[in-house]
N, C-alpha and C. Protein backbone atom coordinates (compact mmCIF):
# COMPACT_ATOMS: atom_id res chain seq x y z
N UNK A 1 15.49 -22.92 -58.58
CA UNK A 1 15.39 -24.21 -57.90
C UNK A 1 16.53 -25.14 -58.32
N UNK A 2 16.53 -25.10 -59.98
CA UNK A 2 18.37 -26.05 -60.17
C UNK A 2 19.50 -25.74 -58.95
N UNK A 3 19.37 -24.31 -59.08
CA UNK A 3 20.70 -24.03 -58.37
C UNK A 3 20.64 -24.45 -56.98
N UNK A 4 19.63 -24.80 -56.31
CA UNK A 4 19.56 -25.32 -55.36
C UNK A 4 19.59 -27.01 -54.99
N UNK A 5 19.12 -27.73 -56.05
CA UNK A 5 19.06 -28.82 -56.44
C UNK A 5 20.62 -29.23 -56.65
N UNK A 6 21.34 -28.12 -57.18
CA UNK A 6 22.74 -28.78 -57.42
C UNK A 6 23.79 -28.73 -56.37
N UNK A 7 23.40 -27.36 -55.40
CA UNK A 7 23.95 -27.67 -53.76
C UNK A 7 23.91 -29.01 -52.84
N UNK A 8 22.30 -29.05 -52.99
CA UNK A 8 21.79 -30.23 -52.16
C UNK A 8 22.37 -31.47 -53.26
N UNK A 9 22.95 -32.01 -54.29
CA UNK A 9 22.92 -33.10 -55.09
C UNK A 9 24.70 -33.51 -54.69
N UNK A 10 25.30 -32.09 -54.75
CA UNK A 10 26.59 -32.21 -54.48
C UNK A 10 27.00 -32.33 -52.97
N UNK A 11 25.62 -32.01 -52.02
CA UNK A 11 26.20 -32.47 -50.35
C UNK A 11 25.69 -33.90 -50.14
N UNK A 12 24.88 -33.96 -50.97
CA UNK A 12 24.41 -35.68 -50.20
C UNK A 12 25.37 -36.44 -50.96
N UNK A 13 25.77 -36.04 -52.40
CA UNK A 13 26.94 -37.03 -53.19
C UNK A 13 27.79 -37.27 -51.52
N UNK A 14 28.36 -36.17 -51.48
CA UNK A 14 29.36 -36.07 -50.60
C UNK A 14 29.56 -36.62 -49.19
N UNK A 15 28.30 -36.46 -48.84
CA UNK A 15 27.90 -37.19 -47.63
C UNK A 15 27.92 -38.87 -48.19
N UNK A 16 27.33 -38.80 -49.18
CA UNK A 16 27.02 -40.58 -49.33
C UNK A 16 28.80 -41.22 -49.29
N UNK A 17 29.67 -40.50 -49.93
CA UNK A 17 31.06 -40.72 -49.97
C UNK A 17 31.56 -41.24 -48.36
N UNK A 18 31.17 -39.67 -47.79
CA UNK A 18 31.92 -40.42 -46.42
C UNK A 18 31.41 -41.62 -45.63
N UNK A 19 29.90 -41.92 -45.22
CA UNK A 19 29.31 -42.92 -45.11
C UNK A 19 30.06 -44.16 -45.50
N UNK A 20 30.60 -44.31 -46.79
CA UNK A 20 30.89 -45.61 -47.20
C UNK A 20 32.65 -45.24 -47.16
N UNK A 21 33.46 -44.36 -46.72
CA UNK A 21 34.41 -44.25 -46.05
C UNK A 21 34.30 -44.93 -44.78
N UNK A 22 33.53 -44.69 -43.91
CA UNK A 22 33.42 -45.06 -42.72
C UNK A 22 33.25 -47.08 -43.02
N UNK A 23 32.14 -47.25 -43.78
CA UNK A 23 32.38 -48.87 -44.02
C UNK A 23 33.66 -49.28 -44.13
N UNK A 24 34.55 -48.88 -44.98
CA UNK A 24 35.79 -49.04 -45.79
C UNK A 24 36.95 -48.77 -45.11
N UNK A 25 36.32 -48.52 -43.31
CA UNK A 25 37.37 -47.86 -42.48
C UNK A 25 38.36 -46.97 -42.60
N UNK A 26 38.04 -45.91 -43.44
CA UNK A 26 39.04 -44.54 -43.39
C UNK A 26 38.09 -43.39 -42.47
N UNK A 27 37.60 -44.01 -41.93
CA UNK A 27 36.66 -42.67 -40.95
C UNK A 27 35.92 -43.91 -39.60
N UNK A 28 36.45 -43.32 -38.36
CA UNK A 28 36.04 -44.18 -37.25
C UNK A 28 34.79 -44.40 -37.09
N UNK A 29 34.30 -45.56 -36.67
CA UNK A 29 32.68 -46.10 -36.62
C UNK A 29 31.72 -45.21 -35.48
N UNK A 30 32.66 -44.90 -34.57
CA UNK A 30 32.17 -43.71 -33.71
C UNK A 30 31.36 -42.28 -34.40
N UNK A 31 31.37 -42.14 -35.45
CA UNK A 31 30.49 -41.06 -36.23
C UNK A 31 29.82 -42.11 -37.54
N UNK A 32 29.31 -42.79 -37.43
CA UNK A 32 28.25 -43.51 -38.23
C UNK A 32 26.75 -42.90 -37.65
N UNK A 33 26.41 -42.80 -36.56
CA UNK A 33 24.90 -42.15 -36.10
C UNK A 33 25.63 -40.89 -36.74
N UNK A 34 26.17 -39.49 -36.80
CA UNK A 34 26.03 -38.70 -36.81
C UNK A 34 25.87 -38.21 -38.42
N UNK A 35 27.00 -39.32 -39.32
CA UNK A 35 26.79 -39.12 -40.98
C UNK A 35 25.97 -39.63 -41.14
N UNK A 36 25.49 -40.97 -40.62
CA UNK A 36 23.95 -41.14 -41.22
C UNK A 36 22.76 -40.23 -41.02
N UNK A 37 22.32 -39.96 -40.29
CA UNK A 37 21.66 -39.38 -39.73
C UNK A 37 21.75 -37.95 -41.28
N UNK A 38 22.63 -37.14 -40.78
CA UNK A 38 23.30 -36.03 -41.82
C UNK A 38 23.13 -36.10 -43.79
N UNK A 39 23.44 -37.64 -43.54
CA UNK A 39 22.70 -38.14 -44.83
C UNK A 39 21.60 -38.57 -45.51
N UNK A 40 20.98 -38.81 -44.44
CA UNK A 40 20.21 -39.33 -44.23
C UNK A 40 18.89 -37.88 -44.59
N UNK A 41 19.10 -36.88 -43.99
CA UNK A 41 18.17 -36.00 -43.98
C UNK A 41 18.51 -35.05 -45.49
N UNK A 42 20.13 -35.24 -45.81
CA UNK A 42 20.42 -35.12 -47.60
C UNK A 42 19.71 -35.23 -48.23
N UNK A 43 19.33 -36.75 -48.08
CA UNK A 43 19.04 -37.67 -48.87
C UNK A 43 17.29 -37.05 -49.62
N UNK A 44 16.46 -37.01 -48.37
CA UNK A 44 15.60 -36.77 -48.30
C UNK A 44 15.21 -35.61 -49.23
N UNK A 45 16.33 -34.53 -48.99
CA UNK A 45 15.91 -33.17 -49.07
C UNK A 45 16.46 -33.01 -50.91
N UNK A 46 17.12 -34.12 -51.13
CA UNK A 46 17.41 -34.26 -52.29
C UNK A 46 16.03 -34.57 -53.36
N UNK A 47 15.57 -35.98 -52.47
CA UNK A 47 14.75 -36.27 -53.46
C UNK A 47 13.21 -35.24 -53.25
N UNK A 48 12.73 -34.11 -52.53
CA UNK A 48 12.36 -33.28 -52.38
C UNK A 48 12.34 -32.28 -53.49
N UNK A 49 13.92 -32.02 -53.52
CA UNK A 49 14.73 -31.15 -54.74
C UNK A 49 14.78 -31.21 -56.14
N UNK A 50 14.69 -32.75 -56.04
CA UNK A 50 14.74 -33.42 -57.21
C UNK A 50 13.13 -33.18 -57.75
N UNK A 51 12.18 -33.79 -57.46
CA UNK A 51 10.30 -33.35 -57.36
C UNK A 51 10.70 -32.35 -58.28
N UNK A 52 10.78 -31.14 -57.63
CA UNK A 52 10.80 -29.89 -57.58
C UNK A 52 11.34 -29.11 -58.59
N UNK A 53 12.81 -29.59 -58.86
CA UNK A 53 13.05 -28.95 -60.41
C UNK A 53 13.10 -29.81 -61.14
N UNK A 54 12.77 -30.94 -61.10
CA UNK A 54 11.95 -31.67 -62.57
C UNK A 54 10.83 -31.26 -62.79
N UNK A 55 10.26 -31.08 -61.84
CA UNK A 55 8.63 -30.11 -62.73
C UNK A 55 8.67 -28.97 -62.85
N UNK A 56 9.67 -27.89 -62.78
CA UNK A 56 9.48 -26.64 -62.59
C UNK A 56 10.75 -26.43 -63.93
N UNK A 57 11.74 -27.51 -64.52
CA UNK A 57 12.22 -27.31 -65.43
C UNK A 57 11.83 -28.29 -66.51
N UNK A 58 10.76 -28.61 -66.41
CA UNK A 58 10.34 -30.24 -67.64
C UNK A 58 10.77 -31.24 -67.77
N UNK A 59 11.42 -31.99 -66.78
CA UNK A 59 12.58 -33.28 -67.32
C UNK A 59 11.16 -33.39 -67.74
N UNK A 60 11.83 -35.01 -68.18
CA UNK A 60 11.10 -36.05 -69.02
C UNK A 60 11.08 -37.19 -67.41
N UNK A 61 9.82 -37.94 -67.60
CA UNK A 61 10.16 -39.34 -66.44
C UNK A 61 11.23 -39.89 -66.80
N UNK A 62 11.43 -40.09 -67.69
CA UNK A 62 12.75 -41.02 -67.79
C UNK A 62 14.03 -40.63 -67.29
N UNK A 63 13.65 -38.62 -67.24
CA UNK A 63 14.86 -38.53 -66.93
C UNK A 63 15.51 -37.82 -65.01
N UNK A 64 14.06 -38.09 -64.39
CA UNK A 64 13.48 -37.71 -63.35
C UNK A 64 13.84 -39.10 -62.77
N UNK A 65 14.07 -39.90 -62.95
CA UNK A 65 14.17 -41.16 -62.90
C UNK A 65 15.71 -41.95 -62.59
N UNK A 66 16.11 -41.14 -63.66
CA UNK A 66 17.90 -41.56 -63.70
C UNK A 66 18.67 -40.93 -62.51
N UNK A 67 18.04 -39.58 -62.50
CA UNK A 67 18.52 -38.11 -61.54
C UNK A 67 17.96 -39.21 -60.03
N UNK A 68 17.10 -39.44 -59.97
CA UNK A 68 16.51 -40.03 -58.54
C UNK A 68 17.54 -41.25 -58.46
N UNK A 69 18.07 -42.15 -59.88
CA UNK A 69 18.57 -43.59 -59.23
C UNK A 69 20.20 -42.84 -58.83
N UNK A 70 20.87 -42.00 -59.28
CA UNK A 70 21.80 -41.66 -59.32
C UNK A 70 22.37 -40.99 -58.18
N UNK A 71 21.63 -41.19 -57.12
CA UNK A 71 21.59 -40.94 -55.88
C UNK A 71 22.51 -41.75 -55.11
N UNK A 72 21.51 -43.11 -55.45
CA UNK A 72 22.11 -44.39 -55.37
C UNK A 72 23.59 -44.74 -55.53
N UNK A 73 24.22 -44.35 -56.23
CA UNK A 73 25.48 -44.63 -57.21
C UNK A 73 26.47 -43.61 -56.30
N UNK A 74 27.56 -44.56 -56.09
CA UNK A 74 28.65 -43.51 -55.88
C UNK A 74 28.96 -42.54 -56.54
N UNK A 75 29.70 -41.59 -56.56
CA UNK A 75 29.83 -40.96 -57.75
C UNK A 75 29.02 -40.49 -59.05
N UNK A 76 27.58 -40.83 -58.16
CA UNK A 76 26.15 -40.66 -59.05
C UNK A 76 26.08 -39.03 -59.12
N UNK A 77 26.09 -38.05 -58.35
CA UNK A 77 26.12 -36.68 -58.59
C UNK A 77 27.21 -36.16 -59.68
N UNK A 78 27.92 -36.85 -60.37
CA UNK A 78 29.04 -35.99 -61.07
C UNK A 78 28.21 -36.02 -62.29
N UNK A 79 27.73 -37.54 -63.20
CA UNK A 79 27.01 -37.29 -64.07
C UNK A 79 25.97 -36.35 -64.06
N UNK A 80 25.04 -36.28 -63.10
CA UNK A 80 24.04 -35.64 -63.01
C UNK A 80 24.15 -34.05 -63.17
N UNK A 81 25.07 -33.58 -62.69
CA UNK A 81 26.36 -32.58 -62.56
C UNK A 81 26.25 -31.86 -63.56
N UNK A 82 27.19 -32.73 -64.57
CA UNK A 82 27.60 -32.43 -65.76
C UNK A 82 26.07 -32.22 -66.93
N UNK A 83 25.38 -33.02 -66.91
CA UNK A 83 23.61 -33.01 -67.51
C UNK A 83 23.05 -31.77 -67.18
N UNK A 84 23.31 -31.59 -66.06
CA UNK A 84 21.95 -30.39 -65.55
C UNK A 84 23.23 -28.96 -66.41
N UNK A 85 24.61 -28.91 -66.56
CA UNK A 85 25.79 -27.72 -67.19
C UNK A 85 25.08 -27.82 -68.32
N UNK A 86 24.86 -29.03 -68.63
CA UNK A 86 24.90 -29.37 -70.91
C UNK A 86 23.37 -28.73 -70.75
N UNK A 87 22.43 -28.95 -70.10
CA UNK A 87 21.05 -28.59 -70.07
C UNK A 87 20.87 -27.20 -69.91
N UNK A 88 21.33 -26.56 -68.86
CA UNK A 88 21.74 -24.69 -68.98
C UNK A 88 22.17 -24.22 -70.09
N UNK A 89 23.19 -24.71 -70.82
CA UNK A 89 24.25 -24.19 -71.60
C UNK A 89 23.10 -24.18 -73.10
N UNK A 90 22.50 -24.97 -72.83
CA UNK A 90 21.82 -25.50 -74.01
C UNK A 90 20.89 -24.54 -74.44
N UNK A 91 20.17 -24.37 -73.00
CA UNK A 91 19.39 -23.08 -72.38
C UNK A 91 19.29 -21.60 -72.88
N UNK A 92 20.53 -21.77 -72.23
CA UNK A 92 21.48 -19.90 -72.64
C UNK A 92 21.67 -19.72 -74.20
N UNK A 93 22.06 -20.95 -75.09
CA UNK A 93 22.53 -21.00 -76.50
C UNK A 93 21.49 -20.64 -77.08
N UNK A 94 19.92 -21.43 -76.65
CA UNK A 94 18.71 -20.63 -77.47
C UNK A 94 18.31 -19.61 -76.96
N UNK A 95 18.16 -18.70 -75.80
CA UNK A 95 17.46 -17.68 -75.34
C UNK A 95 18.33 -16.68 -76.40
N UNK A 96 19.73 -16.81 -76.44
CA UNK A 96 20.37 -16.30 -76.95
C UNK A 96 19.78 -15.75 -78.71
N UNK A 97 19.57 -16.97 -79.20
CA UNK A 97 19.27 -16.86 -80.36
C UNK A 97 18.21 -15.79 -80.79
């Protein structure tokens, strides 16, 4: 389910990017219904995703929480990104053991 969580985290980042391209006029207002919309159903399927492998990998609320506001945030998927690598890695280091 991460690995799916981190598809869907990195298309809605991405989507949320162009959206506010289009505000910022580097993308014509003529495709605002079509990225919203597109993001819009991201968005959704994110915080779906999000549910989903926070309970199926243990976050903590607090940290189910940050992952959900970080949505919000431009550039909110890179941290989240990088957390869920350090959280695997962390993973692999004890199974290992």
């Amino acid at each position: 389910m991460s690995g799916l969580f981190r598809v869907v985290s990195l298309l809605e980042g991405l989507s949320y990017l162009l959206i506010l391209s289009v505000t910022m006029g580097y993308i014509s207002r003529e495709y605002v219904s079509t990225l919203g919309m597109g993001h819009g159903v991201l968005f959704l399927l994110y915080c779906v995703c999000c549910v989903a492998a926070g309970s199926r990998d243990r976050w903590s609320g607090f940290a189910l929480i940050m992952v959900f506001f970080a949505s919000l945030i431009p550039f909110g998927f890179v941290p989240v990104e990088l957390w869920l690598r350090k959280r695997e890695a962390r993973s692999l280091s004890t199974a290992l053991d």
